[in-house]
PDB file of N, CA and C in Angstrom:
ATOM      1  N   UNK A   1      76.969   4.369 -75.850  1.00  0.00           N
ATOM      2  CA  UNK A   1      76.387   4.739 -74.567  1.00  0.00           C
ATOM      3  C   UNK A   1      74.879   4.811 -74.714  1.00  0.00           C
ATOM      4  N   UNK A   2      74.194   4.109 -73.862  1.00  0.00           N
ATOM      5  CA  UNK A   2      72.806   4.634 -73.519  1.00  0.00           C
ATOM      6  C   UNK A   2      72.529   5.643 -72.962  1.00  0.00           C
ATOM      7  N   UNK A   3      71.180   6.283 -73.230  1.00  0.00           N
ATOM      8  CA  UNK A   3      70.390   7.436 -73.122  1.00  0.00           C
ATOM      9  C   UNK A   3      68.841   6.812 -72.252  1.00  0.00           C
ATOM     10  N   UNK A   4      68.550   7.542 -71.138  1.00  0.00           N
ATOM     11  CA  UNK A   4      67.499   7.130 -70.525  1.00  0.00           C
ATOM     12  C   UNK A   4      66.653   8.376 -69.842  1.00  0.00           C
ATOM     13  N   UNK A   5      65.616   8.250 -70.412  1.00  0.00           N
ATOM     14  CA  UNK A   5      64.817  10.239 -70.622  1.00  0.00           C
ATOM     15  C   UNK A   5      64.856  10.689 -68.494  1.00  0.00           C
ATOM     16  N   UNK A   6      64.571   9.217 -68.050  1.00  0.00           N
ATOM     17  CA  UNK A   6      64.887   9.867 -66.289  1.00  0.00           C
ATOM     18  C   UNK A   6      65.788  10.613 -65.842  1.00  0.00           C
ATOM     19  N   UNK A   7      66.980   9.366 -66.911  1.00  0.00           N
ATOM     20  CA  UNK A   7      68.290  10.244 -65.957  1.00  0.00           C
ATOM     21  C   UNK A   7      68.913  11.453 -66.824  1.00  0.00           C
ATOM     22  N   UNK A   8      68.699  11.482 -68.067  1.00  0.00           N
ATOM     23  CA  UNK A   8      69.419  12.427 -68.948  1.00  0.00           C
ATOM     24  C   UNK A   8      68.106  13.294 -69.717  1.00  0.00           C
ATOM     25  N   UNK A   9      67.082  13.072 -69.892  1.00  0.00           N
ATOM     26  CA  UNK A   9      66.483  13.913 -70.856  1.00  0.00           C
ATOM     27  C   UNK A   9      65.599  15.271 -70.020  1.00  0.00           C
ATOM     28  N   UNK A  10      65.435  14.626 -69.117  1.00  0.00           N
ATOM     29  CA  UNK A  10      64.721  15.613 -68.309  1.00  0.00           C
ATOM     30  C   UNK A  10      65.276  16.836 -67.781  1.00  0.00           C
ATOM     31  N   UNK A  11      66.461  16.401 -67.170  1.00  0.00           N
ATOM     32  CA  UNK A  11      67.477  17.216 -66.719  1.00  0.00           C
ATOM     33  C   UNK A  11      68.255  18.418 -67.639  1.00  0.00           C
ATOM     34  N   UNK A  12      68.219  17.782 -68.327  1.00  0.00           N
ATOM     35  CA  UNK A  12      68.857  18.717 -70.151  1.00  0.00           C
ATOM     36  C   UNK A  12      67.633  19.928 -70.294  1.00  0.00           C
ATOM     37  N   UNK A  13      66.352  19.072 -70.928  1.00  0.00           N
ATOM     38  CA  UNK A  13      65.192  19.502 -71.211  1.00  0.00           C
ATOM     39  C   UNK A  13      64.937  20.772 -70.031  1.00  0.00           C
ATOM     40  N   UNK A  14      65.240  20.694 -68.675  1.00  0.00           N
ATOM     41  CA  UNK A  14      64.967  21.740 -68.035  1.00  0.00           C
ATOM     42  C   UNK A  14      65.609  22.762 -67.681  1.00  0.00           C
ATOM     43  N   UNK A  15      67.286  22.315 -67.837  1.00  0.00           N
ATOM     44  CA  UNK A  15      68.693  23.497 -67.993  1.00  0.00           C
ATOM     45  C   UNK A  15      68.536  23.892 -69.051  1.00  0.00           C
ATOM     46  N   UNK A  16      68.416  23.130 -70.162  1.00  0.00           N
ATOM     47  CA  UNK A  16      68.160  23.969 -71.385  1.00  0.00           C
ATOM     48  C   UNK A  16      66.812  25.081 -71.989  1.00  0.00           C
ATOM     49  N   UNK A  17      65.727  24.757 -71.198  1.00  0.00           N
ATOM     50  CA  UNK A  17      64.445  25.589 -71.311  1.00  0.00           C
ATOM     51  C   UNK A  17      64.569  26.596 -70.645  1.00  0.00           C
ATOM     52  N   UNK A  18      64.269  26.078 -68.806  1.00  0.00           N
ATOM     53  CA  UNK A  18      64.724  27.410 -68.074  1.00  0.00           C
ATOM     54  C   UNK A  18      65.413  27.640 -67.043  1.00  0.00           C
ATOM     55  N   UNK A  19      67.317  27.493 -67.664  1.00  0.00           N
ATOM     56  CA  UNK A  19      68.195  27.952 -67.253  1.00  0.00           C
ATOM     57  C   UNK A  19      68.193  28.973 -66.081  1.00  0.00           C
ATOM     58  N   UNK A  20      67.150  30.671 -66.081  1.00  0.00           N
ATOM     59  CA  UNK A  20      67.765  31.647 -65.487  1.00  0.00           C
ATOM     60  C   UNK A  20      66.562  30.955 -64.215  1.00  0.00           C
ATOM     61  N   UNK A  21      66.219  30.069 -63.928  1.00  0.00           N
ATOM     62  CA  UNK A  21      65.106  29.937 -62.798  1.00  0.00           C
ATOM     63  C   UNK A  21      65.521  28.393 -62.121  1.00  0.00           C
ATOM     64  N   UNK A  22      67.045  28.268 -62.864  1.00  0.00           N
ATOM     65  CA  UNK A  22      67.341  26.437 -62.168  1.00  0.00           C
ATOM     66  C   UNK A  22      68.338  27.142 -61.258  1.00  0.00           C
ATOM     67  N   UNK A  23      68.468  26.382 -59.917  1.00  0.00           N
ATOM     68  CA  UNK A  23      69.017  26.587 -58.798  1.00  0.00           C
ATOM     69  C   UNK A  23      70.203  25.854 -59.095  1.00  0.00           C
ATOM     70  N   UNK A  24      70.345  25.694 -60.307  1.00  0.00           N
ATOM     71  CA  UNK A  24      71.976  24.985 -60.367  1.00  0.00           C
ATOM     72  C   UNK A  24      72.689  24.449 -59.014  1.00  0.00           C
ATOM     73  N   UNK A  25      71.793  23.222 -58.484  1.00  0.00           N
ATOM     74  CA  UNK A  25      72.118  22.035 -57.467  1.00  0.00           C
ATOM     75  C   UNK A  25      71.161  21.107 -57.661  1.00  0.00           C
ATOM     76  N   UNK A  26      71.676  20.156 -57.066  1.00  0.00           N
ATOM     77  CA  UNK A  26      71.102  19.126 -57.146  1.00  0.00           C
ATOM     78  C   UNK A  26      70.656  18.684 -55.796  1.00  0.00           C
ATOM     79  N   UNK A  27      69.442  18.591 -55.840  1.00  0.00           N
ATOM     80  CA  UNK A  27      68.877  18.508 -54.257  1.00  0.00           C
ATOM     81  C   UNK A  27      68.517  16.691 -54.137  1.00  0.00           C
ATOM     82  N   UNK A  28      68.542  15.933 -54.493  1.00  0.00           N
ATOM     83  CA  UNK A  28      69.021  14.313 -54.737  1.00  0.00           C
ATOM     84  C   UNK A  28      70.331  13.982 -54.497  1.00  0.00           C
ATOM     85  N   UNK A  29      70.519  13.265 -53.749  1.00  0.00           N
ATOM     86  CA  UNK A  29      72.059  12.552 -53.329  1.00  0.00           C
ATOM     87  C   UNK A  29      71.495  11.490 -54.414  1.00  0.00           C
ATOM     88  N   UNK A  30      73.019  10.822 -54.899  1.00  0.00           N
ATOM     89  CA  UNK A  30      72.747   9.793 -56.163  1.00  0.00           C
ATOM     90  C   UNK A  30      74.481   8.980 -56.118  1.00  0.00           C
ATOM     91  N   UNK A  31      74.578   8.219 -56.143  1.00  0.00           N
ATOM     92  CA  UNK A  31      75.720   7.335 -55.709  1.00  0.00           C
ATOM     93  C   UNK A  31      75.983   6.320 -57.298  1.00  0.00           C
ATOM     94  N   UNK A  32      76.751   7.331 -58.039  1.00  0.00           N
ATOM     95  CA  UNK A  32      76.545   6.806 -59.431  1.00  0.00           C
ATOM     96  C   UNK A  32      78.202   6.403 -59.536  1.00  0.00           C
ATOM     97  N   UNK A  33      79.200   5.633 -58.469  1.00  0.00           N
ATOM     98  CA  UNK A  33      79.956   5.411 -57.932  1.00  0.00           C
ATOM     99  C   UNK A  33      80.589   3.586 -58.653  1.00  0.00           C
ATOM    100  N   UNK A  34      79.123   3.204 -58.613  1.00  0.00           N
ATOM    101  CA  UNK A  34      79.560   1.967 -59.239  1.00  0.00           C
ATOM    102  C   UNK A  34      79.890   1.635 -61.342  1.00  0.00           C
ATOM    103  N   UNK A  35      79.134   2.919 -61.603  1.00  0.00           N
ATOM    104  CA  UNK A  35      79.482   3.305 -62.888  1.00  0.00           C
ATOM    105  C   UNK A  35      77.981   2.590 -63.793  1.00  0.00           C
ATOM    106  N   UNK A  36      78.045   2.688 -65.096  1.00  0.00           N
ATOM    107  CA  UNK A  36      76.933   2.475 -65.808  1.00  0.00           C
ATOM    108  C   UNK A  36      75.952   3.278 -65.859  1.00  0.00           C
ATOM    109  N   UNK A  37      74.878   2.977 -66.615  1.00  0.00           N
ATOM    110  CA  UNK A  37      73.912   3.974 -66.961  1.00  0.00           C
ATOM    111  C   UNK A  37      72.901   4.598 -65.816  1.00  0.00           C
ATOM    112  N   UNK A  38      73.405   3.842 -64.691  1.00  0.00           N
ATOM    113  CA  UNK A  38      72.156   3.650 -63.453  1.00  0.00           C
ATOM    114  C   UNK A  38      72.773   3.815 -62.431  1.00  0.00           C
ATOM    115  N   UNK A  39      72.045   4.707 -61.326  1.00  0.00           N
ATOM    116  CA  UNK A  39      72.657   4.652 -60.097  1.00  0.00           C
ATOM    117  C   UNK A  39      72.628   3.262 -59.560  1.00  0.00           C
ATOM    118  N   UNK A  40      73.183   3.589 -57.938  1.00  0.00           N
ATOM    119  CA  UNK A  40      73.357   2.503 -57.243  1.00  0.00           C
ATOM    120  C   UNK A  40      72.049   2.149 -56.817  1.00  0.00           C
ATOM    121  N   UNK A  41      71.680   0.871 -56.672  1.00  0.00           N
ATOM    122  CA  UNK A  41      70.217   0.823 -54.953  1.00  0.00           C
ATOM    123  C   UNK A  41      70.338   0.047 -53.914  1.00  0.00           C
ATOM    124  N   UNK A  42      69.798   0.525 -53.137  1.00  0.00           N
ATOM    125  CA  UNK A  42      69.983   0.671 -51.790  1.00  0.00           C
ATOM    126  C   UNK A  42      69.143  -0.728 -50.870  1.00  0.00           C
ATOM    127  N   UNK A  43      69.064  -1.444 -50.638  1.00  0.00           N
ATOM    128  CA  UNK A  43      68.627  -2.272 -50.235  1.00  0.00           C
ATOM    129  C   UNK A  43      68.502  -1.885 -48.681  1.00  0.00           C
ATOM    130  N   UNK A  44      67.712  -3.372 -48.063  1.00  0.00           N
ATOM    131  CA  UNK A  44      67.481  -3.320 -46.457  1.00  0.00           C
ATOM    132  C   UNK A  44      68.782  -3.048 -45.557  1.00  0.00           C
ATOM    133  N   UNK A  45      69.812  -4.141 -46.126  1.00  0.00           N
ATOM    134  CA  UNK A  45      70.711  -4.557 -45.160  1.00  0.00           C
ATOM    135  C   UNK A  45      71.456  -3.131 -45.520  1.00  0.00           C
ATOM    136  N   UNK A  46      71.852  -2.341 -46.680  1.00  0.00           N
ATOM    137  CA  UNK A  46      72.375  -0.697 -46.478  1.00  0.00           C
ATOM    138  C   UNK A  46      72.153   0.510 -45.752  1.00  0.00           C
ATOM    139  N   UNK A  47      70.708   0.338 -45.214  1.00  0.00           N
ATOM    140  CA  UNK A  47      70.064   1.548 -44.545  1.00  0.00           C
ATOM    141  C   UNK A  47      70.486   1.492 -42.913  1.00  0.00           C
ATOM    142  N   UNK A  48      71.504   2.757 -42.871  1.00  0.00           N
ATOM    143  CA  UNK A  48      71.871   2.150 -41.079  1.00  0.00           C
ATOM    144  C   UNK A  48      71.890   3.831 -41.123  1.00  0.00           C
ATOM    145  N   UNK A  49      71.873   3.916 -39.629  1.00  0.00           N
ATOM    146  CA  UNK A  49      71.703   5.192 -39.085  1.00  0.00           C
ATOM    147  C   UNK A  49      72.937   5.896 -39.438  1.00  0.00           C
ATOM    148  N   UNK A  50      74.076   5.303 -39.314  1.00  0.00           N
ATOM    149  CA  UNK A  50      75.380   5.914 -39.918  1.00  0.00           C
ATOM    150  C   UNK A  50      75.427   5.968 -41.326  1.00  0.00           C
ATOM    151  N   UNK A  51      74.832   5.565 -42.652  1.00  0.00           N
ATOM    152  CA  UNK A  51      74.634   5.814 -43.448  1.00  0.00           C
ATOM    153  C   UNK A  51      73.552   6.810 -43.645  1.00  0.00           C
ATOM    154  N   UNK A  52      72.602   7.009 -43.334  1.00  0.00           N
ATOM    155  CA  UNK A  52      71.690   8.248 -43.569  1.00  0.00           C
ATOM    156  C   UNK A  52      72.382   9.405 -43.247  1.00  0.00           C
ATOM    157  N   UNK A  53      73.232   9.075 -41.721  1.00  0.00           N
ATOM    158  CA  UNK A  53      74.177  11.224 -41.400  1.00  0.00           C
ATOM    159  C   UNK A  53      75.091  11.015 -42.499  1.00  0.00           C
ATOM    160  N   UNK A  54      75.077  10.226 -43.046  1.00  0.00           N
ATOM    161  CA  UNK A  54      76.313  10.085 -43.835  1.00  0.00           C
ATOM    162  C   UNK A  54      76.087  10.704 -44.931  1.00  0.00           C
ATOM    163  N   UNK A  55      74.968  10.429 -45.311  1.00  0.00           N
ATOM    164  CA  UNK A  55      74.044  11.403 -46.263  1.00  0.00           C
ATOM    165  C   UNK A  55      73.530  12.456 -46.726  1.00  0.00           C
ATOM    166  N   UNK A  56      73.296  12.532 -45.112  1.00  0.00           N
ATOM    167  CA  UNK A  56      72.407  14.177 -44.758  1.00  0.00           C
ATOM    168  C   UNK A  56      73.154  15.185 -44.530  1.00  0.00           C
ATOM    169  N   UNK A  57      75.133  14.518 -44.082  1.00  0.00           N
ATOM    170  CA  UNK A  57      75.672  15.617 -43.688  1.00  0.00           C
ATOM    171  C   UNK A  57      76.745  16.202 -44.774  1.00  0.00           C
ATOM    172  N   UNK A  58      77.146  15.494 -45.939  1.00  0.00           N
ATOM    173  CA  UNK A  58      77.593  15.661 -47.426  1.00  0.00           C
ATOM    174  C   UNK A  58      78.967  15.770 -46.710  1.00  0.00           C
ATOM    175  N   UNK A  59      80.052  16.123 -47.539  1.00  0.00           N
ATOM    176  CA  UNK A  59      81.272  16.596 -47.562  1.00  0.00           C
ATOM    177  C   UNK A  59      81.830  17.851 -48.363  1.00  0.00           C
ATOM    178  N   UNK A  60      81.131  18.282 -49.498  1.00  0.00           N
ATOM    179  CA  UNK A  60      81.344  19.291 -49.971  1.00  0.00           C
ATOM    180  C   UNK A  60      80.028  19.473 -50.700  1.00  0.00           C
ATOM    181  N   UNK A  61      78.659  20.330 -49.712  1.00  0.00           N
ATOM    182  CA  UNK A  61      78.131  21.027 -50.841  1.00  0.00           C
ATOM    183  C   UNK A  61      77.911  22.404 -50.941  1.00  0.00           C
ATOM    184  N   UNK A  62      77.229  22.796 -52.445  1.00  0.00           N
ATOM    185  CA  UNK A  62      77.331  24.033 -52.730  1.00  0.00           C
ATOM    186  C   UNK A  62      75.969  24.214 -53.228  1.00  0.00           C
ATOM    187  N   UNK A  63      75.759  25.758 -53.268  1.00  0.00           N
ATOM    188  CA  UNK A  63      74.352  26.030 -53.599  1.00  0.00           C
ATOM    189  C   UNK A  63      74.935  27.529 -54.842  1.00  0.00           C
ATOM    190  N   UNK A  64      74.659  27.416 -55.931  1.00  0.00           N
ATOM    191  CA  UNK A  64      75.032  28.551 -56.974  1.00  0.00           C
ATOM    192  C   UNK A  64      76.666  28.928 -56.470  1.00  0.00           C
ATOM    193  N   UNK A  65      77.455  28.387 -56.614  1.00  0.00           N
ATOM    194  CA  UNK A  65      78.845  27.988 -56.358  1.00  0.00           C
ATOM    195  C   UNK A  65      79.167  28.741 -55.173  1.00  0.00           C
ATOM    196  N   UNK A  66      78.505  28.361 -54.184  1.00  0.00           N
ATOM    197  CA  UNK A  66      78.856  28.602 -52.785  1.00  0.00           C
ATOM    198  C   UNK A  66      78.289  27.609 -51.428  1.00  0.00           C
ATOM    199  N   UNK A  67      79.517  27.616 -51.028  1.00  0.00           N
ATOM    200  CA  UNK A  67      79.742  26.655 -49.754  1.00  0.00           C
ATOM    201  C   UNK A  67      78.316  26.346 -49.001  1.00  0.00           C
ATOM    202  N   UNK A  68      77.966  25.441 -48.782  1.00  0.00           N
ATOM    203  CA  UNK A  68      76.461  25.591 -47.416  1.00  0.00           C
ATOM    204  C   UNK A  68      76.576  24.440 -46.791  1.00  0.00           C
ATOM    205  N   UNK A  69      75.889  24.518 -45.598  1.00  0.00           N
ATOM    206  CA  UNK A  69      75.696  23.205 -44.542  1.00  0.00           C
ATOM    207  C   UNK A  69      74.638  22.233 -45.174  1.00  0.00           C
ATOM    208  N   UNK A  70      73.802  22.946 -46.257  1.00  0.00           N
ATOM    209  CA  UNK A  70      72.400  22.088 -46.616  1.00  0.00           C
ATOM    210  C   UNK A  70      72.873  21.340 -48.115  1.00  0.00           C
ATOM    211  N   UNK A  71      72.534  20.147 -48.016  1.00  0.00           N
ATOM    212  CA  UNK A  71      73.383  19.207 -48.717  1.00  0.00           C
ATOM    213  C   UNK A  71      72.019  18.815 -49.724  1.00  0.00           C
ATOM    214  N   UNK A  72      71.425  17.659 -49.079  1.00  0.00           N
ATOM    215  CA  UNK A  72      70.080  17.350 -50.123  1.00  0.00           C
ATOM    216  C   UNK A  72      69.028  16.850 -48.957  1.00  0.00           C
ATOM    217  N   UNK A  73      68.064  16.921 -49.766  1.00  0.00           N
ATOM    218  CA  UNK A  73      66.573  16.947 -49.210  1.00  0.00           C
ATOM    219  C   UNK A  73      66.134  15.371 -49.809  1.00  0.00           C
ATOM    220  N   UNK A  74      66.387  14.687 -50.912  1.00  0.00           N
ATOM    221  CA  UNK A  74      66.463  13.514 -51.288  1.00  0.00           C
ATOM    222  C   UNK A  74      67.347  12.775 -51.359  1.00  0.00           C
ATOM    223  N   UNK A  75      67.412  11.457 -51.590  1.00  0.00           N
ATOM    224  CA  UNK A  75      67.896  10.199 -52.110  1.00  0.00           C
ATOM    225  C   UNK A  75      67.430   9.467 -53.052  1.00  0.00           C
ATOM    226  N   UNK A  76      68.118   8.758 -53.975  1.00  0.00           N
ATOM    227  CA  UNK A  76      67.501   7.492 -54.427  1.00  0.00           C
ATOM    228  C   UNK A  76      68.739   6.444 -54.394  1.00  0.00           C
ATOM    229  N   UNK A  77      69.028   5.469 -55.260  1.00  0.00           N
ATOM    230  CA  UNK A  77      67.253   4.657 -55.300  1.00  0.00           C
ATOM    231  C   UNK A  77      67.278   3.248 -54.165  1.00  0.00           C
ATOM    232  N   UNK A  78      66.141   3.508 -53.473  1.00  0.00           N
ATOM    233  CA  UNK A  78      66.482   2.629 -52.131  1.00  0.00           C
ATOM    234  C   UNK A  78      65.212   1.911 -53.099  1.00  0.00           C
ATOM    235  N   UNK A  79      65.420  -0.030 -52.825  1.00  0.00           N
ATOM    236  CA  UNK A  79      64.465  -0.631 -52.848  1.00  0.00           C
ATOM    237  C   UNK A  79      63.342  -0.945 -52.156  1.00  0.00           C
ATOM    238  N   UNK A  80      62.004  -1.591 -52.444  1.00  0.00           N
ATOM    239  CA  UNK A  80      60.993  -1.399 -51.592  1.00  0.00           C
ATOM    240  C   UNK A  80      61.040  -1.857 -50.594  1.00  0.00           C
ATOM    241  N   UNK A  81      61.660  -3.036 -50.359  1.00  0.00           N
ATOM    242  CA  UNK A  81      62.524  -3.831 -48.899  1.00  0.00           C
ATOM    243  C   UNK A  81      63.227  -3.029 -47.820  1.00  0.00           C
ATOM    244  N   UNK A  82      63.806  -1.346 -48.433  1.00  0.00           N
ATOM    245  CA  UNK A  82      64.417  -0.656 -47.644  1.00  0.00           C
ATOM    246  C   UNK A  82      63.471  -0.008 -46.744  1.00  0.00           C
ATOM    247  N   UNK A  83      62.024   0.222 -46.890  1.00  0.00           N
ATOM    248  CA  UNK A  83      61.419   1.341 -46.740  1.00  0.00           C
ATOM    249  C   UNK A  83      61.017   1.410 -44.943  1.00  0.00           C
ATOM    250  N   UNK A  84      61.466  -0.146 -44.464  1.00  0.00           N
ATOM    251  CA  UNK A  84      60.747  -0.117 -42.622  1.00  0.00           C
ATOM    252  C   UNK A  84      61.755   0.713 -42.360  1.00  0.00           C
ATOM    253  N   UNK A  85      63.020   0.260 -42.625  1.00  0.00           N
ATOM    254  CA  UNK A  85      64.324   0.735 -42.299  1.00  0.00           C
ATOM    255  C   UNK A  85      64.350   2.333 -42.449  1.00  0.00           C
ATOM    256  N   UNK A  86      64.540   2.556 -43.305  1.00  0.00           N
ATOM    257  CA  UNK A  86      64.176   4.501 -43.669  1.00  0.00           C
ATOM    258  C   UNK A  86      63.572   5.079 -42.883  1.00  0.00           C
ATOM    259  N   UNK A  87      61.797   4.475 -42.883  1.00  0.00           N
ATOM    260  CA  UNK A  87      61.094   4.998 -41.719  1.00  0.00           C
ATOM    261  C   UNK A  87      61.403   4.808 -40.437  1.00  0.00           C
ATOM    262  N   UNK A  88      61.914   4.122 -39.919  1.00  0.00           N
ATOM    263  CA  UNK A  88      62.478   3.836 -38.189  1.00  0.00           C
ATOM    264  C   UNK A  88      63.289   4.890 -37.590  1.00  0.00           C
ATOM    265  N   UNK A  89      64.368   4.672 -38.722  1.00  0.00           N
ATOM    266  CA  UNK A  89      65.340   5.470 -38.367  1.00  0.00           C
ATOM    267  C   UNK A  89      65.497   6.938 -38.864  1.00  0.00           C
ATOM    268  N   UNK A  90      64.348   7.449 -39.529  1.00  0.00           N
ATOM    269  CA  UNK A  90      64.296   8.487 -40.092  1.00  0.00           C
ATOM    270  C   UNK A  90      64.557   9.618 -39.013  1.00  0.00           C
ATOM    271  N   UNK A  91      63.309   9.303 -37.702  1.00  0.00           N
ATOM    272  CA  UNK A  91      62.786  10.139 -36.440  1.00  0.00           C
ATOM    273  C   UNK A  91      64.529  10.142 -36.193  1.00  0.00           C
ATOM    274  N   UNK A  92      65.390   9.611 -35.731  1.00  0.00           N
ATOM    275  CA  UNK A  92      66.276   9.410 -34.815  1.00  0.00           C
ATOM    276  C   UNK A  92      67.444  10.436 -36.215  1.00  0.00           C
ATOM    277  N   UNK A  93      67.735  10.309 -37.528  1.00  0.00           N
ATOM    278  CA  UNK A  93      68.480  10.677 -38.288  1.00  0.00           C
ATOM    279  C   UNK A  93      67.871  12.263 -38.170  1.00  0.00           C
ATOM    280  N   UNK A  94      66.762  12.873 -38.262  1.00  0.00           N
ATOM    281  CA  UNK A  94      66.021  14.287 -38.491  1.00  0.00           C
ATOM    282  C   UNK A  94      66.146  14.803 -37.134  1.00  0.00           C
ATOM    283  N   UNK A  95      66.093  14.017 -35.968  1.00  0.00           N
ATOM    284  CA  UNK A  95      65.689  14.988 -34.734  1.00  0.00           C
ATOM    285  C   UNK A  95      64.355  15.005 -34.590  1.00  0.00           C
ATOM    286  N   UNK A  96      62.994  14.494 -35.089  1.00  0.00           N
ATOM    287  CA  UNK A  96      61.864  14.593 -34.496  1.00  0.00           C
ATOM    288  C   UNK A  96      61.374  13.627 -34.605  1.00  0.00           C
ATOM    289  N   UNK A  97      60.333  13.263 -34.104  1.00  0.00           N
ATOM    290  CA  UNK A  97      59.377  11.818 -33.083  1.00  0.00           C
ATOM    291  C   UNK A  97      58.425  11.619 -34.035  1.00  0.00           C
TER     292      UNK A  97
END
């Protein structure tokens, strides 16, 4: 298995330093679904308004092992081709102009 300091060293490095001050969640949605060392990315033709609530509205999250409506504040990894798309539909996915 590979080791890659983004996805694994950092994350370690900071549960393991300072544990009593990590919010034990993960505020990044990450779609590591297709398997391998790397998430998924997200291209133009993926970014649709039903995929972002799809996003924003989770199915089960938790905050310090309890239930909440607030899921994540990020995503990755969308390519640079995605980014008109994101922004367009961002206003219409958030509720503001």
């Amino acid at each position: 298995a590979s080791c890659y300091a983004d996805e694994h060293y950092l994350p370690t490095f900071v549960s393991a330093k300072f544990w009593k001050r990590n919010s034990n969640r993960s505020l990044t949605w990450v779609d590591w679904s297709k398997g391998g060392p790397h998430p998924a990315k997200f291209q133009r033709r993926d970014v649709t308004i039903e995929f972002l609530k799809r996003l924003r509205s989770g199915s089960h999250c938790e905050y310090n092992g309890k239930r909440t409506n607030i899921c994540f504040l990020f995503a990755r990894k969308f390519l640079p081709n995605a980014l008109d798309r994101l922004l367009r539909f961002a206003p219409k996915v958030m509720g503001f102009n």
